[in-house]
N, C-alpha and C. Protein backbone atom coordinates (compact mmCIF):
# COMPACT_ATOMS: atom_id res chain seq x y z
N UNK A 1 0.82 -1.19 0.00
CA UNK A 1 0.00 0.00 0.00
C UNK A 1 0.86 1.25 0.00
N UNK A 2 1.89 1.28 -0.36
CA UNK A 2 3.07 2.29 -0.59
C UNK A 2 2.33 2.91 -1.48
N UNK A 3 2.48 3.25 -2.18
CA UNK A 3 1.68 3.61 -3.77
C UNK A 3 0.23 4.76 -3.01
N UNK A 4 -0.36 4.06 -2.29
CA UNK A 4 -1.42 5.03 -1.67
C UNK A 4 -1.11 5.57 -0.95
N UNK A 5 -2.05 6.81 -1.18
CA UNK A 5 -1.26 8.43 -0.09
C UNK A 5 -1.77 7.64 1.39
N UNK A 6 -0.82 7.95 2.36
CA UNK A 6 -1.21 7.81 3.69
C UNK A 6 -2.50 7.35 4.50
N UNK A 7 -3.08 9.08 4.01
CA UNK A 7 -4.73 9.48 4.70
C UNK A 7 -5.41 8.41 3.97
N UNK A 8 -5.20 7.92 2.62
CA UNK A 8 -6.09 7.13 2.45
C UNK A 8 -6.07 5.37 2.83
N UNK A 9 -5.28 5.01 3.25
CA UNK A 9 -5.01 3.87 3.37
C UNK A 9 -5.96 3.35 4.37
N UNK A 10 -6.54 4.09 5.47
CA UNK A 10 -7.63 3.68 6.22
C UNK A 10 -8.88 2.92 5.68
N UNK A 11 -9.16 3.51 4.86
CA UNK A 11 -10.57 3.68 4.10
C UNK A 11 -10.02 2.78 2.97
N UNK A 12 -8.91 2.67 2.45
CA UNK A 12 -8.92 0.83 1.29
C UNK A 12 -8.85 0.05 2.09
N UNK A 13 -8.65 0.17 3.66
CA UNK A 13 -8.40 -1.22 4.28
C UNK A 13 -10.09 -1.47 4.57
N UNK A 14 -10.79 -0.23 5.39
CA UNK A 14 -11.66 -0.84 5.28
C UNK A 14 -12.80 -1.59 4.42
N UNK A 15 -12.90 -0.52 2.90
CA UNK A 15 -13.14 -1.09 1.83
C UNK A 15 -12.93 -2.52 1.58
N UNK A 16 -11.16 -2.30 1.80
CA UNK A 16 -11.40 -4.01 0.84
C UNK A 16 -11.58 -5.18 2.38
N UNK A 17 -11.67 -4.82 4.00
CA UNK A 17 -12.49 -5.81 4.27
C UNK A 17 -13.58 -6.06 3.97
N UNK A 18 -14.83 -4.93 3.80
CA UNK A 18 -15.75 -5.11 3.06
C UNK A 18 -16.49 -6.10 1.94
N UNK A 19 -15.30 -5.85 0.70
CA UNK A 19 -15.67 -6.45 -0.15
C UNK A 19 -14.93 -8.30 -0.20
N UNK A 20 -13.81 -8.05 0.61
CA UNK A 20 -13.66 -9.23 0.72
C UNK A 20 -14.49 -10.03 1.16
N UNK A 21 -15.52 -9.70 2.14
CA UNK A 21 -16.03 -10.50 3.14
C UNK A 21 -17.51 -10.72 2.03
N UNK A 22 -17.50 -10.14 1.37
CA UNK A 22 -18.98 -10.21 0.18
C UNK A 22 -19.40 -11.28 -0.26
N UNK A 23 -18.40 -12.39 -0.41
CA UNK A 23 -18.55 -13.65 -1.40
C UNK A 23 -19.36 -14.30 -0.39
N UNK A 24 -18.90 -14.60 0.69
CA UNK A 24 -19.01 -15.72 1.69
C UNK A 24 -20.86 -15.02 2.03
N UNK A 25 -20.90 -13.87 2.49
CA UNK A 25 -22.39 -12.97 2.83
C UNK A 25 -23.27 -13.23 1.32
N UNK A 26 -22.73 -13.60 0.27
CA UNK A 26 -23.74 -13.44 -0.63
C UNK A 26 -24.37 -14.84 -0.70
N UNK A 27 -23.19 -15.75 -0.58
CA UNK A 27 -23.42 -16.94 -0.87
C UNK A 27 -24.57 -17.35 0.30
N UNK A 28 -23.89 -16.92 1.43
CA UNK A 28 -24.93 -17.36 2.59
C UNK A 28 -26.35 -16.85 2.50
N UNK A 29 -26.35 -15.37 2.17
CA UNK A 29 -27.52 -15.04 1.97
C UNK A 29 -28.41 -15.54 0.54
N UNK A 30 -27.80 -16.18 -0.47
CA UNK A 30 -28.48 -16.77 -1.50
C UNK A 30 -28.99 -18.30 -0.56
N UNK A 31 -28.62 -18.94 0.36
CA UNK A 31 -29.19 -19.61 0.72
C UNK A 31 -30.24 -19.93 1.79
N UNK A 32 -30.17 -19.04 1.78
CA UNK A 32 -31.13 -17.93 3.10
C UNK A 32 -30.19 -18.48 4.90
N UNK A 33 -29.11 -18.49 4.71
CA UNK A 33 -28.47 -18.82 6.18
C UNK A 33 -28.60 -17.77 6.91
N UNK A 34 -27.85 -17.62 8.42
CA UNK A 34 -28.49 -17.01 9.51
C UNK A 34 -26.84 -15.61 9.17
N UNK A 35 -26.63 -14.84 9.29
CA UNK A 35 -25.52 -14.00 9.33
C UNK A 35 -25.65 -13.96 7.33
N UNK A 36 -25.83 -13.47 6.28
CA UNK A 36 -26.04 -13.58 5.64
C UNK A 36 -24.98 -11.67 5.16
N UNK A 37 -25.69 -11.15 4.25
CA UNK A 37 -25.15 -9.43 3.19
C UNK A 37 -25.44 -8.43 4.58
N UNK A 38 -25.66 -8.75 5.29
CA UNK A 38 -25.87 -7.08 6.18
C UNK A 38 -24.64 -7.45 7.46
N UNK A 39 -24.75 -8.73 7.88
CA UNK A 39 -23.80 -8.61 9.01
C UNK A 39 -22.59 -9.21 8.56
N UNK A 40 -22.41 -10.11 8.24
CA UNK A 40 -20.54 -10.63 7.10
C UNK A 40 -19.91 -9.50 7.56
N UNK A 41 -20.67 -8.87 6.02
CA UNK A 41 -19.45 -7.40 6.02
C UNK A 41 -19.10 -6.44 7.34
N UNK A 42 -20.35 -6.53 7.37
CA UNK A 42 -20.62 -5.59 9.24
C UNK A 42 -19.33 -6.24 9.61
N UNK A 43 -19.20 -7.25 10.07
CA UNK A 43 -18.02 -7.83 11.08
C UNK A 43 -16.77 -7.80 10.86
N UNK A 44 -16.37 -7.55 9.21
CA UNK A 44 -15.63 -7.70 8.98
C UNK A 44 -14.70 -6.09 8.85
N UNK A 45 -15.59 -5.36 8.46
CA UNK A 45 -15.65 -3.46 8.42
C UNK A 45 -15.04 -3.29 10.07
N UNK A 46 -16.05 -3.91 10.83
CA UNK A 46 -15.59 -3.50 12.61
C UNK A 46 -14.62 -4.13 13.09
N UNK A 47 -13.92 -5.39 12.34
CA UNK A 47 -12.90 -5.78 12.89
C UNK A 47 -11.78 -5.02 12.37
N UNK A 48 -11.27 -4.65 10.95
CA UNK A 48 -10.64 -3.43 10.56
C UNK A 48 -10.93 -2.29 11.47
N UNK A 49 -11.77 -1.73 11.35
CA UNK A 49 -11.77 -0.68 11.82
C UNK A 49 -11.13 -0.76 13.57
N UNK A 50 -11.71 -1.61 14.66
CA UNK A 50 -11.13 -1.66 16.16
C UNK A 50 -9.16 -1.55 15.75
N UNK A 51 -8.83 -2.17 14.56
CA UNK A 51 -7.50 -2.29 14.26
C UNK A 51 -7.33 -0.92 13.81
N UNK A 52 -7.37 -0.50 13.23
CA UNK A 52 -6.95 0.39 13.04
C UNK A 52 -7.05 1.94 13.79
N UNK A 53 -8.09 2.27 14.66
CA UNK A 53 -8.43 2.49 15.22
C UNK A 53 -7.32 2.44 16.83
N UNK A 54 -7.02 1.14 17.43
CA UNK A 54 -6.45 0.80 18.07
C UNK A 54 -4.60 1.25 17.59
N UNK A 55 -3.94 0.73 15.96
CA UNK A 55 -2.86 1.41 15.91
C UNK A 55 -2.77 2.93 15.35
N UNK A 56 -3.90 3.48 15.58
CA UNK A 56 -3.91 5.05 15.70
C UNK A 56 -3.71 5.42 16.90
N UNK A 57 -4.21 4.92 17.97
CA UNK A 57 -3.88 4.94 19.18
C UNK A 57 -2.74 4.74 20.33
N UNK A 58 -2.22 3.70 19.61
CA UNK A 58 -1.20 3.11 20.50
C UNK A 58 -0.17 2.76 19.65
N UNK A 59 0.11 3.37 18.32
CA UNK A 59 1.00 2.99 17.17
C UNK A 59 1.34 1.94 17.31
N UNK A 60 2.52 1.13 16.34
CA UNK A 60 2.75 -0.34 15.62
C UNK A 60 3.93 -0.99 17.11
N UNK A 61 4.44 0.17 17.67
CA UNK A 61 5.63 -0.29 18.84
C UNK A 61 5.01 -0.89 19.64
N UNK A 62 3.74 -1.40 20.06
CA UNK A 62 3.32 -1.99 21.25
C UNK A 62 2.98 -3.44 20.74
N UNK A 63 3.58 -4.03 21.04
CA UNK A 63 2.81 -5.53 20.29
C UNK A 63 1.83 -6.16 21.67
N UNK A 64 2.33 -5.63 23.26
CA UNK A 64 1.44 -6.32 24.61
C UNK A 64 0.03 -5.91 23.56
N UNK A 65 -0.17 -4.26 23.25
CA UNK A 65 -1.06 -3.74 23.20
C UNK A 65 -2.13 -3.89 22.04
N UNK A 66 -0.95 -4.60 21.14
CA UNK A 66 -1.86 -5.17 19.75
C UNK A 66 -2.42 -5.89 20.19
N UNK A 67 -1.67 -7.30 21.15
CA UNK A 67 -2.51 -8.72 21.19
C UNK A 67 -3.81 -8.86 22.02
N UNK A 68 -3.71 -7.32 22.93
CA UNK A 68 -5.20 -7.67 23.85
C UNK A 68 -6.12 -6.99 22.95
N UNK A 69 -5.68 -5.94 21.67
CA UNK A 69 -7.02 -6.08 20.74
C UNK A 69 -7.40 -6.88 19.66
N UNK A 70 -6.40 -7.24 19.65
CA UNK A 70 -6.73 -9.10 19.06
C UNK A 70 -7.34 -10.01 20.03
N UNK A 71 -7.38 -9.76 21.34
CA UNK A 71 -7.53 -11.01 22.21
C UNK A 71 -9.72 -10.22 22.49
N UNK A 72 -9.34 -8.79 22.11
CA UNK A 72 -11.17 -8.85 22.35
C UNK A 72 -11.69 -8.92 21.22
N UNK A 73 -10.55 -8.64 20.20
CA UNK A 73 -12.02 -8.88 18.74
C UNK A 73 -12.38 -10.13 18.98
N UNK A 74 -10.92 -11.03 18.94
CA UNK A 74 -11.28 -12.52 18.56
C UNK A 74 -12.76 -13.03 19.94
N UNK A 75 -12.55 -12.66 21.04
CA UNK A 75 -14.08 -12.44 22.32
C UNK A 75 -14.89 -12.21 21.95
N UNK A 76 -15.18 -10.94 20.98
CA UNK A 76 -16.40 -10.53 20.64
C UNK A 76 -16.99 -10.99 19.18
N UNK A 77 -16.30 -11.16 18.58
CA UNK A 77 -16.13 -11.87 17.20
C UNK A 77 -17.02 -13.40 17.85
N UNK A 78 -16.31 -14.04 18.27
CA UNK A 78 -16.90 -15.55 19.06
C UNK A 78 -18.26 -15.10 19.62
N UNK A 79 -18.74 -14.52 20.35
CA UNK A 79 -19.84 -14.04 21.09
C UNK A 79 -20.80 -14.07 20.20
N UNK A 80 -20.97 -13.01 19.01
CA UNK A 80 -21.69 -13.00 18.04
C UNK A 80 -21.81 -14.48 17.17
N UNK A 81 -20.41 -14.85 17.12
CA UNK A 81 -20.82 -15.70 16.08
C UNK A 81 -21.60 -17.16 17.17
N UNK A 82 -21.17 -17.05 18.82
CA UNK A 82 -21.82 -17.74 19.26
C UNK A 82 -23.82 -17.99 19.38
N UNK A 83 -24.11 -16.79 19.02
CA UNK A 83 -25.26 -16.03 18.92
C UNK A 83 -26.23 -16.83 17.72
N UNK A 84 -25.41 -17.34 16.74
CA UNK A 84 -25.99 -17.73 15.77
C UNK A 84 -26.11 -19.37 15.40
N UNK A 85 -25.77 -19.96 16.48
CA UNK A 85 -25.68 -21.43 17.16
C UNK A 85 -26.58 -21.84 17.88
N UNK A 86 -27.72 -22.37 17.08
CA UNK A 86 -29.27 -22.97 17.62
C UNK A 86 -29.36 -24.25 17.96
N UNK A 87 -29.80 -24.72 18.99
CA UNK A 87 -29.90 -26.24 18.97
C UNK A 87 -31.79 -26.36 19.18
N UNK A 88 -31.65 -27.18 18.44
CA UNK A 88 -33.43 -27.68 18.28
C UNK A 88 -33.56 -28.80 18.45
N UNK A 89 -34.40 -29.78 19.81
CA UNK A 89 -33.57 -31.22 20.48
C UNK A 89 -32.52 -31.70 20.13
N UNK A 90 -32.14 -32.25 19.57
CA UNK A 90 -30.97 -33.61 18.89
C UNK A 90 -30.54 -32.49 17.86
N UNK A 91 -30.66 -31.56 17.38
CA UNK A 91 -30.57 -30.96 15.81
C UNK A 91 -29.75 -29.83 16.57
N UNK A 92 -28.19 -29.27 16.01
CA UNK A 92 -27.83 -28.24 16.09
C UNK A 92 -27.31 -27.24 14.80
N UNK A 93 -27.67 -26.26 14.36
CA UNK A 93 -27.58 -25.49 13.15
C UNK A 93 -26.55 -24.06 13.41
N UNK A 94 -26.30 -23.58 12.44
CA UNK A 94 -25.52 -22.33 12.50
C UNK A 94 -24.10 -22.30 12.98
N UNK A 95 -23.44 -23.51 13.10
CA UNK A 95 -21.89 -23.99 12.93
C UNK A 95 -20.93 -23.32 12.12
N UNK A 96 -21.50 -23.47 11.22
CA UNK A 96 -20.76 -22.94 9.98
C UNK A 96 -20.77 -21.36 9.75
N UNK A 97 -21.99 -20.72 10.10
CA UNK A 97 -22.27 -19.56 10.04
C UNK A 97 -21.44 -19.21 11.47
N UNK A 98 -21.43 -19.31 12.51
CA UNK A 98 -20.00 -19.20 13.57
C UNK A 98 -18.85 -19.08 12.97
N UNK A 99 -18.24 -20.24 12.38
CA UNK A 99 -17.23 -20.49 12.05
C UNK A 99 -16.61 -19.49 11.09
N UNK A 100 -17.74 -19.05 10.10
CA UNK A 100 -17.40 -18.13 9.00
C UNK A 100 -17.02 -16.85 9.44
N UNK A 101 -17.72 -16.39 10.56
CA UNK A 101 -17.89 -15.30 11.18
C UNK A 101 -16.56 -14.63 11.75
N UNK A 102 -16.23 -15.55 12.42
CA UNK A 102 -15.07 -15.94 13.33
C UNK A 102 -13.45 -15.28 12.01
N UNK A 103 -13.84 -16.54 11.24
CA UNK A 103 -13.18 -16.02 9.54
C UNK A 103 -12.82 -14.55 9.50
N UNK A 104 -14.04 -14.10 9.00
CA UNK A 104 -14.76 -13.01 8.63
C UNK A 104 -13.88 -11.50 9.63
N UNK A 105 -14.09 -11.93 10.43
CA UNK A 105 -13.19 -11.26 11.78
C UNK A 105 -11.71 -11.19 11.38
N UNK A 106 -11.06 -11.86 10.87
CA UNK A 106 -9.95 -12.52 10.85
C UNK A 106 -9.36 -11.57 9.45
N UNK A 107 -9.99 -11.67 8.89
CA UNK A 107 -9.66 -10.68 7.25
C UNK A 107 -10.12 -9.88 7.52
N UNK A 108 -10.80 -8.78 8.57
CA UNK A 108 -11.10 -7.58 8.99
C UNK A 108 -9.85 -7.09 9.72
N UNK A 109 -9.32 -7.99 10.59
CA UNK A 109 -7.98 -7.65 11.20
C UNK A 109 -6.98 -7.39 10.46
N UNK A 110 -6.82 -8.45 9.31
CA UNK A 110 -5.91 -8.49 8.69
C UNK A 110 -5.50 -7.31 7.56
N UNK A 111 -6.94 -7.09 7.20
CA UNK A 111 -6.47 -5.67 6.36
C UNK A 111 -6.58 -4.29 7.05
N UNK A 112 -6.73 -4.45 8.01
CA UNK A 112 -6.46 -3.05 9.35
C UNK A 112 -4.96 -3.27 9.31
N UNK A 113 -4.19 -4.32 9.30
CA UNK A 113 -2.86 -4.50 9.69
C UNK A 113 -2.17 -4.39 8.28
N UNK A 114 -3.00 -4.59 7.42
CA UNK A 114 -1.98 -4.23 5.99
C UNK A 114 -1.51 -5.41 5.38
N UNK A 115 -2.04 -6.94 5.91
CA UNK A 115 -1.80 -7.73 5.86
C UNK A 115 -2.62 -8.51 5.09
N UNK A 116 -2.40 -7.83 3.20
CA UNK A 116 -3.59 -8.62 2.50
C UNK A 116 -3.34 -9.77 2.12
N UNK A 117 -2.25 -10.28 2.30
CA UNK A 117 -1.76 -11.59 1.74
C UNK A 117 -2.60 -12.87 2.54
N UNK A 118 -2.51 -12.27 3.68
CA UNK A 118 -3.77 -12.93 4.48
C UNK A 118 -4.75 -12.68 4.50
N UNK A 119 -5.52 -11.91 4.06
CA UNK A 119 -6.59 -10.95 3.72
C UNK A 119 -7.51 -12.14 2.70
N UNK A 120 -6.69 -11.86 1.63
CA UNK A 120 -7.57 -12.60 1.06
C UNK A 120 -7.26 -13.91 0.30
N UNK A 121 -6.35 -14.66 1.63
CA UNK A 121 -5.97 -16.10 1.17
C UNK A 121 -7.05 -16.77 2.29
N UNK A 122 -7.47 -16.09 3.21
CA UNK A 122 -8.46 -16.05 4.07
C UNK A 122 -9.77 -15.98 3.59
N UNK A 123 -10.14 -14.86 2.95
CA UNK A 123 -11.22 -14.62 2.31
C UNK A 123 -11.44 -15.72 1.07
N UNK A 124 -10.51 -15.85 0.26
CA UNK A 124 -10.65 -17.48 -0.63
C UNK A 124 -10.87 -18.49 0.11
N UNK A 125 -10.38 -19.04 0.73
CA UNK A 125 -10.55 -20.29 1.69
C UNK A 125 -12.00 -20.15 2.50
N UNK A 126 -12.10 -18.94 3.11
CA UNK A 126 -13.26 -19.10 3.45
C UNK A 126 -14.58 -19.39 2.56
N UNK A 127 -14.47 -18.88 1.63
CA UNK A 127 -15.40 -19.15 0.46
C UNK A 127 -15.61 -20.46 -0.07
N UNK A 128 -14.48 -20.95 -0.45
CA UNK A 128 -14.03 -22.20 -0.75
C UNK A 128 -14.59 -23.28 0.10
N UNK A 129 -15.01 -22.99 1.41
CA UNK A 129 -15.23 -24.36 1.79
C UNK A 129 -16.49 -24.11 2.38
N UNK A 130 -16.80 -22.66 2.56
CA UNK A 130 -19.04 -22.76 3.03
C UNK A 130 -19.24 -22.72 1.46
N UNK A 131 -18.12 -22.80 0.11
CA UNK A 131 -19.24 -23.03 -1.04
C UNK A 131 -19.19 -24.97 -1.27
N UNK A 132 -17.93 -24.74 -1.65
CA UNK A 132 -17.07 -26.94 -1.55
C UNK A 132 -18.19 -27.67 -0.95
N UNK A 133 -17.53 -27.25 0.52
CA UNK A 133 -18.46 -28.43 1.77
C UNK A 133 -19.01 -28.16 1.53
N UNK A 134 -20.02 -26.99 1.35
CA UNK A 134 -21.60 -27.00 1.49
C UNK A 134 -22.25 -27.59 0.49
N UNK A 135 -21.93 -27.79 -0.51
CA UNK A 135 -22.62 -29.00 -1.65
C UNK A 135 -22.11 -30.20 -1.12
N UNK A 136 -20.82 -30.77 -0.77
CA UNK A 136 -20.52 -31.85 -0.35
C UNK A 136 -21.44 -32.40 0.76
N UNK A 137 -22.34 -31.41 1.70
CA UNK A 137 -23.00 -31.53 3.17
C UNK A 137 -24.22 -31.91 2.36
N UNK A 138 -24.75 -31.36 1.47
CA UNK A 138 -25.81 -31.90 0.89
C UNK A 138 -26.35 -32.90 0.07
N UNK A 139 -25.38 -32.77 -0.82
CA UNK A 139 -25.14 -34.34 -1.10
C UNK A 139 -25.37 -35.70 -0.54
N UNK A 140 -24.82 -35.36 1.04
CA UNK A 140 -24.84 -36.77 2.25
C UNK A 140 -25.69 -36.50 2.74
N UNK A 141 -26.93 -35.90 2.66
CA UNK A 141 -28.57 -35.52 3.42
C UNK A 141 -29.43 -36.36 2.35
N UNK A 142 -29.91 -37.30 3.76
CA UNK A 142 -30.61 -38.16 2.87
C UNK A 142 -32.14 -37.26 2.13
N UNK A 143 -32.84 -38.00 1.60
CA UNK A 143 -34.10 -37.00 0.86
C UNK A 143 -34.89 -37.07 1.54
N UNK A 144 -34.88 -36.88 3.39
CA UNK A 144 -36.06 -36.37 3.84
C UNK A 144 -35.39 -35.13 4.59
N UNK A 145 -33.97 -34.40 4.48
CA UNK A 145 -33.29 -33.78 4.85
C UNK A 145 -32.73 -33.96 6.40
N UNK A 146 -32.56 -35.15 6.68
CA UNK A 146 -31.58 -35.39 7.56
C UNK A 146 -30.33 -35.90 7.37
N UNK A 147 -29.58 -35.45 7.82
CA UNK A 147 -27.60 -35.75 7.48
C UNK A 147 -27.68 -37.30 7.81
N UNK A 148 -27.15 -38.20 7.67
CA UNK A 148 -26.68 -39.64 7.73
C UNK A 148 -26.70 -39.84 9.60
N UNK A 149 -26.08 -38.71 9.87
CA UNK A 149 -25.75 -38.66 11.48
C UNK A 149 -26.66 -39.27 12.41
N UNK A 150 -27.96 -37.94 11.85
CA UNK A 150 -29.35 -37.81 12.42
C UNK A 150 -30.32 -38.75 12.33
N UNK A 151 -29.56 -39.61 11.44
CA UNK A 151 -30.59 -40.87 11.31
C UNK A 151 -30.30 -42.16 12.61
């Protein structure tokens, strides 16, 4: 991000958590899952942003001070995505939508830190496997829509 003036580098990081986080929110929301186009990005915008935010504050020399705002996104990040983890008797749903979330968090940090290489080898992978597995998960649901497990 040399190449970009300074002042702006805030605002491409948060941008491109944004749009990174789009694939995984569209896909989810084309399937009508629970965290879907309004919150993805949401999480992923606020995890950039606490980062950056935080090394405006306490500049890049503190690393104690980086890891405890890594240590509450990754808290609050979990919380929410714990939020979206239903159990209905024997039946538990929204795993994956956690898991993504959690993700999602993760490439919000990462491009607050300038760190797109993880950004969006993160953001691929994450895609890659709520799109992969998720046909692979369906596939093994027998045709009254219970997983093999549940039977």
């Amino acid at each position: 991000m040399e190449q970009i003036p300074v002042w702006l580098q805030p605002y491409v990081a948060m941008l491109g958590a944004l749009l990174l986080a789009l694939p995984v929110a569209w896909n989810r929301e084309q399937h009508g899952n629970t965290l879907g186009i309004r919150a993805i990005p949401l999480v992923a915008l606020g995890a950039c942003a606490y980062v950056l935010i935080g090394r405006a504050f306490i500049g890049d020399d503190a690393p104690d001070a980086t890891a405890r705002i890594l240590q509450g996104l990754m808290s609050g990040i979990g919380f929410v995505g714990g939020g979206a983890i239903l159990k209905h008797d024997d039946y538990v749903s929204g795993t994956a939508a956690a898991a993504s979330i959690w993700v999602v968090g993760a490439i919000g940090a990462a491009t607050g830190f300038g760190y797109w290489g993880y950004a969006v080898s993160l953001a691929v992978l994450n895609f890659g496997v709520v799109l992969l597995f998720g046909r692979m998960k369906h596939k093994t649901e027998s045709p009254e829509g219970e997983s093999p497990d549940d039977l």
